[in-house]
PDB file of N, CA and C in Angstrom:
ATOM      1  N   UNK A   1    -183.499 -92.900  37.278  1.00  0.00           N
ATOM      2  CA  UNK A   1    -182.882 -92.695  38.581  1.00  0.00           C
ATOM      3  C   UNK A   1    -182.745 -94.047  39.270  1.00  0.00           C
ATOM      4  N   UNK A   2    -181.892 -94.096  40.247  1.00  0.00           N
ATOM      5  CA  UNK A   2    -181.228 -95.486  40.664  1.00  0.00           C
ATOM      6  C   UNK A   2    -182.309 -95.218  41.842  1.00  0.00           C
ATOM      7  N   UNK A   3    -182.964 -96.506  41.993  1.00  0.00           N
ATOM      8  CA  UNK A   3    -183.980 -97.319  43.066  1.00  0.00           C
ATOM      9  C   UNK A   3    -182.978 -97.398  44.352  1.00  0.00           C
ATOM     10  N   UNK A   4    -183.763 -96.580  45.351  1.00  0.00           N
ATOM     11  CA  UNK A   4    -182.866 -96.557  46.636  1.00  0.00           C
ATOM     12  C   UNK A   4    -183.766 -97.281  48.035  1.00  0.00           C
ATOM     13  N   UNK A   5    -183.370 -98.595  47.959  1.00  0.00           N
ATOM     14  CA  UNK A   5    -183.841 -99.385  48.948  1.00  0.00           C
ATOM     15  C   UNK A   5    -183.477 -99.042  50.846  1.00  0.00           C
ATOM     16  N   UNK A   6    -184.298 -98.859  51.600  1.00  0.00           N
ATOM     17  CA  UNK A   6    -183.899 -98.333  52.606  1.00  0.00           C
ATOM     18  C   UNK A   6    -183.903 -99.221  53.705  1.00  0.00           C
ATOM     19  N   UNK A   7    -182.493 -99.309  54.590  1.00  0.00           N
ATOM     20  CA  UNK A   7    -182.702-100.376  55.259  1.00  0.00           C
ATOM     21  C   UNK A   7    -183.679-100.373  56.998  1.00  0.00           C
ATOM     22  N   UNK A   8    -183.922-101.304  57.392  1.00  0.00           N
ATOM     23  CA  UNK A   8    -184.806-100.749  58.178  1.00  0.00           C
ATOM     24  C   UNK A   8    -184.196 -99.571  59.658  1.00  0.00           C
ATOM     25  N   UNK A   9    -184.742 -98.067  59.016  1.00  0.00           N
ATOM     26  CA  UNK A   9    -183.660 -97.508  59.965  1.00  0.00           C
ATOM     27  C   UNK A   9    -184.097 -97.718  61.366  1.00  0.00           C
ATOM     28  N   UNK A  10    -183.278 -96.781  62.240  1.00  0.00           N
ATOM     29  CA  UNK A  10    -183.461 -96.947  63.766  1.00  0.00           C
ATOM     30  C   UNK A  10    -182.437 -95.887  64.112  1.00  0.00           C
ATOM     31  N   UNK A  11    -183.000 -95.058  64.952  1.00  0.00           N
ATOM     32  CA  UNK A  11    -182.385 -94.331  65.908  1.00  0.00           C
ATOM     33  C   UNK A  11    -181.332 -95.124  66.753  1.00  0.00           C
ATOM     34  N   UNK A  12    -181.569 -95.862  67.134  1.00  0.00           N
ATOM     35  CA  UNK A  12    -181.503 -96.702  68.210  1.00  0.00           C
ATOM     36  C   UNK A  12    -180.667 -97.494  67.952  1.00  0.00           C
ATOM     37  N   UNK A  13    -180.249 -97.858  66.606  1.00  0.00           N
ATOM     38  CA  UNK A  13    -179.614 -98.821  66.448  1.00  0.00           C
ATOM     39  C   UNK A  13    -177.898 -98.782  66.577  1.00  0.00           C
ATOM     40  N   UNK A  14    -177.380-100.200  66.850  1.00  0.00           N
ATOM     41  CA  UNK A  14    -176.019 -99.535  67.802  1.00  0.00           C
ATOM     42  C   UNK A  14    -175.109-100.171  66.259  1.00  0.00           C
ATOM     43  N   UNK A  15    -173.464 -99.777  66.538  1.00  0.00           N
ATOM     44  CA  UNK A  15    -173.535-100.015  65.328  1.00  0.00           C
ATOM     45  C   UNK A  15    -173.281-101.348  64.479  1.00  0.00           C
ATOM     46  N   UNK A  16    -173.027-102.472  65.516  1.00  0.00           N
ATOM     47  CA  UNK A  16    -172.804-104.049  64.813  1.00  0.00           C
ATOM     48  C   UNK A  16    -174.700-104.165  64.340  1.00  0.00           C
ATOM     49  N   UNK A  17    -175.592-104.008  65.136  1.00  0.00           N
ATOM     50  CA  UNK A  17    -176.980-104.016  64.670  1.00  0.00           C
ATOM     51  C   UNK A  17    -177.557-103.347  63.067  1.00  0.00           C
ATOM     52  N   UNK A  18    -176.449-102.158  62.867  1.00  0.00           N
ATOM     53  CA  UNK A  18    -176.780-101.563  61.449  1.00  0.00           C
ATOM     54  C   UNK A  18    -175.874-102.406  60.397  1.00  0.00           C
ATOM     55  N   UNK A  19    -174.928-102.599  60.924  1.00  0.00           N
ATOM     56  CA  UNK A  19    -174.240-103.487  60.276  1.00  0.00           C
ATOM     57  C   UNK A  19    -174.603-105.419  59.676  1.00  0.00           C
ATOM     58  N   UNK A  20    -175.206-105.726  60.997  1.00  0.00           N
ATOM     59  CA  UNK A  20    -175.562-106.564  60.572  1.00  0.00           C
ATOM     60  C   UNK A  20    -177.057-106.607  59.489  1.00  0.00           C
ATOM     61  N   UNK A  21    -177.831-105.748  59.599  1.00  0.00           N
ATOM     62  CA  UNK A  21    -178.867-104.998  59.079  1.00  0.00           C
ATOM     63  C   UNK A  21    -178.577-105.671  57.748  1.00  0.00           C
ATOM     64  N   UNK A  22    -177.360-104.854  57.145  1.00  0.00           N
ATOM     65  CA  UNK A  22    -176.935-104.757  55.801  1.00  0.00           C
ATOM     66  C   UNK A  22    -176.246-106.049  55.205  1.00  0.00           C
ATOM     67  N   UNK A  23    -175.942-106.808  56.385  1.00  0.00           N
ATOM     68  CA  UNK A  23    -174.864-108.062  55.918  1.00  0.00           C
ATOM     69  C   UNK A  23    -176.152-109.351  55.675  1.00  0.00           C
ATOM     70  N   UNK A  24    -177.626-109.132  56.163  1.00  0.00           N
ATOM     71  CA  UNK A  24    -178.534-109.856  55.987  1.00  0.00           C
ATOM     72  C   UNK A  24    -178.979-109.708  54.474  1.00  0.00           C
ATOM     73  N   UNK A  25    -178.657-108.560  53.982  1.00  0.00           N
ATOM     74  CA  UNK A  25    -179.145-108.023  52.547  1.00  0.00           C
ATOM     75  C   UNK A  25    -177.767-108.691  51.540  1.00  0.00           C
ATOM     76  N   UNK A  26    -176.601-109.148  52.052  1.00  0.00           N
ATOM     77  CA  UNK A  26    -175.987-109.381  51.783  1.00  0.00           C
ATOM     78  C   UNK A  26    -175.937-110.932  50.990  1.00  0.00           C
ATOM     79  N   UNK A  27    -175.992-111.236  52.583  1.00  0.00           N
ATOM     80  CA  UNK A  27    -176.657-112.764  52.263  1.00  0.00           C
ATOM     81  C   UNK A  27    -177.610-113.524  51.572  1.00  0.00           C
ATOM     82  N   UNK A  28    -178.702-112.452  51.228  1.00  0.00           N
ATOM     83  CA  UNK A  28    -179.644-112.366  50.115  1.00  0.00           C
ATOM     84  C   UNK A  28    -179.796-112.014  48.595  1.00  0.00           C
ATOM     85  N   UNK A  29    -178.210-111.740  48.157  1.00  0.00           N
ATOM     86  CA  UNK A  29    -178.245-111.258  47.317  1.00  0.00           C
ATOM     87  C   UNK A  29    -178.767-109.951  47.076  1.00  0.00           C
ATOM     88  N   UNK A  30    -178.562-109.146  47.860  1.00  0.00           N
ATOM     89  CA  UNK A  30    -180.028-107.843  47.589  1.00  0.00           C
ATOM     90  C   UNK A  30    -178.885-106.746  47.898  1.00  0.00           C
ATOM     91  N   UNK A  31    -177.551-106.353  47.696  1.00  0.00           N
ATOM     92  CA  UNK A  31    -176.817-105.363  47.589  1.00  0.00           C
ATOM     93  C   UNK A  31    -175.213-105.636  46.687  1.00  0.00           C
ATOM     94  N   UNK A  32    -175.344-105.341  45.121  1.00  0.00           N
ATOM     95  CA  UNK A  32    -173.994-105.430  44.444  1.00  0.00           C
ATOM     96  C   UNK A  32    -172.969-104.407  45.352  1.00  0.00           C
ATOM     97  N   UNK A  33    -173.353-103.354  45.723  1.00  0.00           N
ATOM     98  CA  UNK A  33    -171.796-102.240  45.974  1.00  0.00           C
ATOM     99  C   UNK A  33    -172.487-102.025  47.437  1.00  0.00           C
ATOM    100  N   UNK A  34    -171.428-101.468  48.102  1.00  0.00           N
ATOM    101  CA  UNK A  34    -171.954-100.859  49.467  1.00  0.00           C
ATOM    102  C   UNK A  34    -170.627 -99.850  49.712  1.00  0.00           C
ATOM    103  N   UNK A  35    -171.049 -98.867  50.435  1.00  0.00           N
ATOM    104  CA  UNK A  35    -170.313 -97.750  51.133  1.00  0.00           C
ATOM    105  C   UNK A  35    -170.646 -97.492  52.362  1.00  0.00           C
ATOM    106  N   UNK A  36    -169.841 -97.487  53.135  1.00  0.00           N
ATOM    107  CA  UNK A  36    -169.673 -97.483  54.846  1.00  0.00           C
ATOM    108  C   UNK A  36    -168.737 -96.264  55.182  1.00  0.00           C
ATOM    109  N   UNK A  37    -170.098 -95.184  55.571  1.00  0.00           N
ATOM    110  CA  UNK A  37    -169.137 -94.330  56.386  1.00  0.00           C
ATOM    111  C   UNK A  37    -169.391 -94.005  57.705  1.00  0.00           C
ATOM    112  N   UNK A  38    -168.340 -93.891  58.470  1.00  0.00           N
ATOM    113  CA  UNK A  38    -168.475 -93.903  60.684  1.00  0.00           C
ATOM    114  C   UNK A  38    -167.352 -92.808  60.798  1.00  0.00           C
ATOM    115  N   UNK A  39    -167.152 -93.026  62.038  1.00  0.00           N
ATOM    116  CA  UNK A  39    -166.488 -91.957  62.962  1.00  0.00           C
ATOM    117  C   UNK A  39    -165.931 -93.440  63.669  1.00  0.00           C
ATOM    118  N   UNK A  40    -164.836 -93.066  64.191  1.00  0.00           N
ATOM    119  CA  UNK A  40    -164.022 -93.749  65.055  1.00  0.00           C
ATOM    120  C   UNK A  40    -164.221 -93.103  66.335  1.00  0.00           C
ATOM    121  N   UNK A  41    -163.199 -94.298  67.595  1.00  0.00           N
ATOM    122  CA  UNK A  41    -163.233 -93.310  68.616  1.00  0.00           C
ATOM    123  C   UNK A  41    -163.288 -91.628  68.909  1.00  0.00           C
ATOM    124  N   UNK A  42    -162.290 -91.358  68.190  1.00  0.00           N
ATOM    125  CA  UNK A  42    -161.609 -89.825  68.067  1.00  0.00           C
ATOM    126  C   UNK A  42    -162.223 -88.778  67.164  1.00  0.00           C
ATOM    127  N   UNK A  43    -163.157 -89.396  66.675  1.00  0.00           N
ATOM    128  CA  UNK A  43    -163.922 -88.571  65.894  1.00  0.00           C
ATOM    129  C   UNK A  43    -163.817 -88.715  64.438  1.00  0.00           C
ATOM    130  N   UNK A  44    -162.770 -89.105  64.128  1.00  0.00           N
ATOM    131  CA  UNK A  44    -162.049 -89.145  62.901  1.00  0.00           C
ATOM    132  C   UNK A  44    -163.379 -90.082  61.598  1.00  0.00           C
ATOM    133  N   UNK A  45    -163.522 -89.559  60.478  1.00  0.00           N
ATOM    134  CA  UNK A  45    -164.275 -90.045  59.092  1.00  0.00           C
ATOM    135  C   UNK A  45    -163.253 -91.407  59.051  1.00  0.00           C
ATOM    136  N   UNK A  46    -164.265 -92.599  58.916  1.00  0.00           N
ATOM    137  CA  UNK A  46    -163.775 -93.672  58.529  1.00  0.00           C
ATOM    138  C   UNK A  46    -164.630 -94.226  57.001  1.00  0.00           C
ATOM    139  N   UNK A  47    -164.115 -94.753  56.330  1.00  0.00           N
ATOM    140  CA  UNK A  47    -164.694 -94.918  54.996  1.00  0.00           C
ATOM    141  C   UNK A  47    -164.295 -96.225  54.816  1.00  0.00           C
ATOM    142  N   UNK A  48    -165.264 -97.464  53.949  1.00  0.00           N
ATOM    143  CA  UNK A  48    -164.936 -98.581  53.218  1.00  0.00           C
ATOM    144  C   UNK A  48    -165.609 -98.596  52.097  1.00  0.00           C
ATOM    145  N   UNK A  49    -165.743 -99.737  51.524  1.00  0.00           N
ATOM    146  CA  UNK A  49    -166.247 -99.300  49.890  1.00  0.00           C
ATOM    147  C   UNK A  49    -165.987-100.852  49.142  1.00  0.00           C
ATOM    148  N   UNK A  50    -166.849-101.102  48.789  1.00  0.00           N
ATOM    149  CA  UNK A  50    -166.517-102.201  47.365  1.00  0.00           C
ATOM    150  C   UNK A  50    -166.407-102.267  46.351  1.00  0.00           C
ATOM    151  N   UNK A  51    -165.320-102.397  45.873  1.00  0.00           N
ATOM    152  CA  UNK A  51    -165.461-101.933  44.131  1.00  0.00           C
ATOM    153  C   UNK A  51    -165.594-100.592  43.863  1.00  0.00           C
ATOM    154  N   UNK A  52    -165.135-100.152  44.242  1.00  0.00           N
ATOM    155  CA  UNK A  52    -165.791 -98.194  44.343  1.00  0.00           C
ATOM    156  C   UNK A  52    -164.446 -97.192  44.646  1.00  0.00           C
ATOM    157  N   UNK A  53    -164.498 -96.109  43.559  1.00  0.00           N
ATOM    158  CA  UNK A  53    -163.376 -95.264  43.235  1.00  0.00           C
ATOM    159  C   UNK A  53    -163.861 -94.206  43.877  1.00  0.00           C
ATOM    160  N   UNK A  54    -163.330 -93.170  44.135  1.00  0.00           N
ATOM    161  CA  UNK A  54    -163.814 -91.111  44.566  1.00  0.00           C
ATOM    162  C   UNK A  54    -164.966 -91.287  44.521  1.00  0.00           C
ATOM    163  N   UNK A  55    -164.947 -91.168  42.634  1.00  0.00           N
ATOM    164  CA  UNK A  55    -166.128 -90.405  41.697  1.00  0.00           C
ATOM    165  C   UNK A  55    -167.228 -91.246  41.765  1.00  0.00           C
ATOM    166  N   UNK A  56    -167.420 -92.847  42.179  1.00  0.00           N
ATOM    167  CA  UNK A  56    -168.540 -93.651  42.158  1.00  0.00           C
ATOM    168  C   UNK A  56    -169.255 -93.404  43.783  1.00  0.00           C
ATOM    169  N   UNK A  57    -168.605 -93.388  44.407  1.00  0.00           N
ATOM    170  CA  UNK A  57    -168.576 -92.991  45.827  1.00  0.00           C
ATOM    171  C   UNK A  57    -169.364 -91.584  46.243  1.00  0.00           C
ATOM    172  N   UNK A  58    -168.942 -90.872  45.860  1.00  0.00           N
ATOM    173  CA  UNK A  58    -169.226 -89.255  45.553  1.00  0.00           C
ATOM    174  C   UNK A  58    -170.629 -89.463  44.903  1.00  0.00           C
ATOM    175  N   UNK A  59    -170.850 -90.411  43.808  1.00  0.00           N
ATOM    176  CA  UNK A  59    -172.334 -90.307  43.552  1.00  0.00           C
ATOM    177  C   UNK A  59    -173.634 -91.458  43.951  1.00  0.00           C
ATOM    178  N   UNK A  60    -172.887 -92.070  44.534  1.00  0.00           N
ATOM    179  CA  UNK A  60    -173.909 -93.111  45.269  1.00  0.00           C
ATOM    180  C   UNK A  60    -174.162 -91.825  46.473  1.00  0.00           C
ATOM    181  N   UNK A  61    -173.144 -90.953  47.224  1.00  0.00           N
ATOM    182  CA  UNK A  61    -173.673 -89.871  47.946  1.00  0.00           C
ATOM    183  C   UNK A  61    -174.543 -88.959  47.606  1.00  0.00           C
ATOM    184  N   UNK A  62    -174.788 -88.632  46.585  1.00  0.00           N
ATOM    185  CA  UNK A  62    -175.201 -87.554  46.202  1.00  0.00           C
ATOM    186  C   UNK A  62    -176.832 -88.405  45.420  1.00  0.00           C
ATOM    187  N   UNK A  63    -176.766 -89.535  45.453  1.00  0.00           N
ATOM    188  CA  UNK A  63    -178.155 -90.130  45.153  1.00  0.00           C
ATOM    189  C   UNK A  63    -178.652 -90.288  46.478  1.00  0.00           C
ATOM    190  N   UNK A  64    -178.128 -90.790  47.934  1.00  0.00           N
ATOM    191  CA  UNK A  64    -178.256 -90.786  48.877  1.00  0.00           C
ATOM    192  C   UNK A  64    -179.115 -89.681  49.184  1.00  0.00           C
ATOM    193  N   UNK A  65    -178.049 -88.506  49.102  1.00  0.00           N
ATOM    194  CA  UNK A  65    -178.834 -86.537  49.402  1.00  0.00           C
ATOM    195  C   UNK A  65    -179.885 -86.322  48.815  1.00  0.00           C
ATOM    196  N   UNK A  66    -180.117 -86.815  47.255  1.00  0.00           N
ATOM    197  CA  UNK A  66    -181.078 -86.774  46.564  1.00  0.00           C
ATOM    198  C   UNK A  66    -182.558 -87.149  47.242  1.00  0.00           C
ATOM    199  N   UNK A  67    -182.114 -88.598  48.027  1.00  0.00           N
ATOM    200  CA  UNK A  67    -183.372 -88.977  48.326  1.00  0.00           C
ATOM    201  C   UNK A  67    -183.785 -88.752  49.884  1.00  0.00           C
ATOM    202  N   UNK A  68    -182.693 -88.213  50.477  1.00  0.00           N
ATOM    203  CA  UNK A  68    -182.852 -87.892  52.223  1.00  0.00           C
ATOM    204  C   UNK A  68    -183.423 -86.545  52.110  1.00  0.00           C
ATOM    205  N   UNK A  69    -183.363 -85.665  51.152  1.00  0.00           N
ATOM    206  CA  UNK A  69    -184.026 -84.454  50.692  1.00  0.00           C
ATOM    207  C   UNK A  69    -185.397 -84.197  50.092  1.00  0.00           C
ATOM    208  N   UNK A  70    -185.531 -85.782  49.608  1.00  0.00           N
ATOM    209  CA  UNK A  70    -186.627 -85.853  48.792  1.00  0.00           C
ATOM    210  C   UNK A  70    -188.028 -85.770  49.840  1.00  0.00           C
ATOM    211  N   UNK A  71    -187.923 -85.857  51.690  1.00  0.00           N
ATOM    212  CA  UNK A  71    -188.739 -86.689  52.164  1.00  0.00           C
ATOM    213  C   UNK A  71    -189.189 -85.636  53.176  1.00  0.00           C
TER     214      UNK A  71
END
């Protein structure tokens, strides 16, 4: 099973702060792929992705569920 590193969460956190969170892991070498999903003003699902098709996407989610379930 794929090792799921967690970043340091926060309620609280606004969203350039989660963002930057992840761009520090970045800078460290410490994340090959990433998936970014938000809401826009309007409510609307916003999605980005690196290197990443549906089906790779779909299961980095579903390892995600795996482990937000696990706890």
């Amino acid at each position: 099973m794929t090792k799921i590193v967690d970043l340091p969460a926060s309620n609280n956190y606004t969203v350039m702060q989660a963002l930057d969170s992840a761009k520090k892991m970045v800078e460290s070498d410490n994340l090959a792929d990433v998936l970014i999903l938000g809401y826009d003003a309007e409510g609307c699902l916003i999605t980005r992705s690196s290197k990443m098709d549906k089906q790779a996407a779909l299961w980095m989610i579903e390892q995600a569920k795996i482990w937000v379930l696990s706890e």
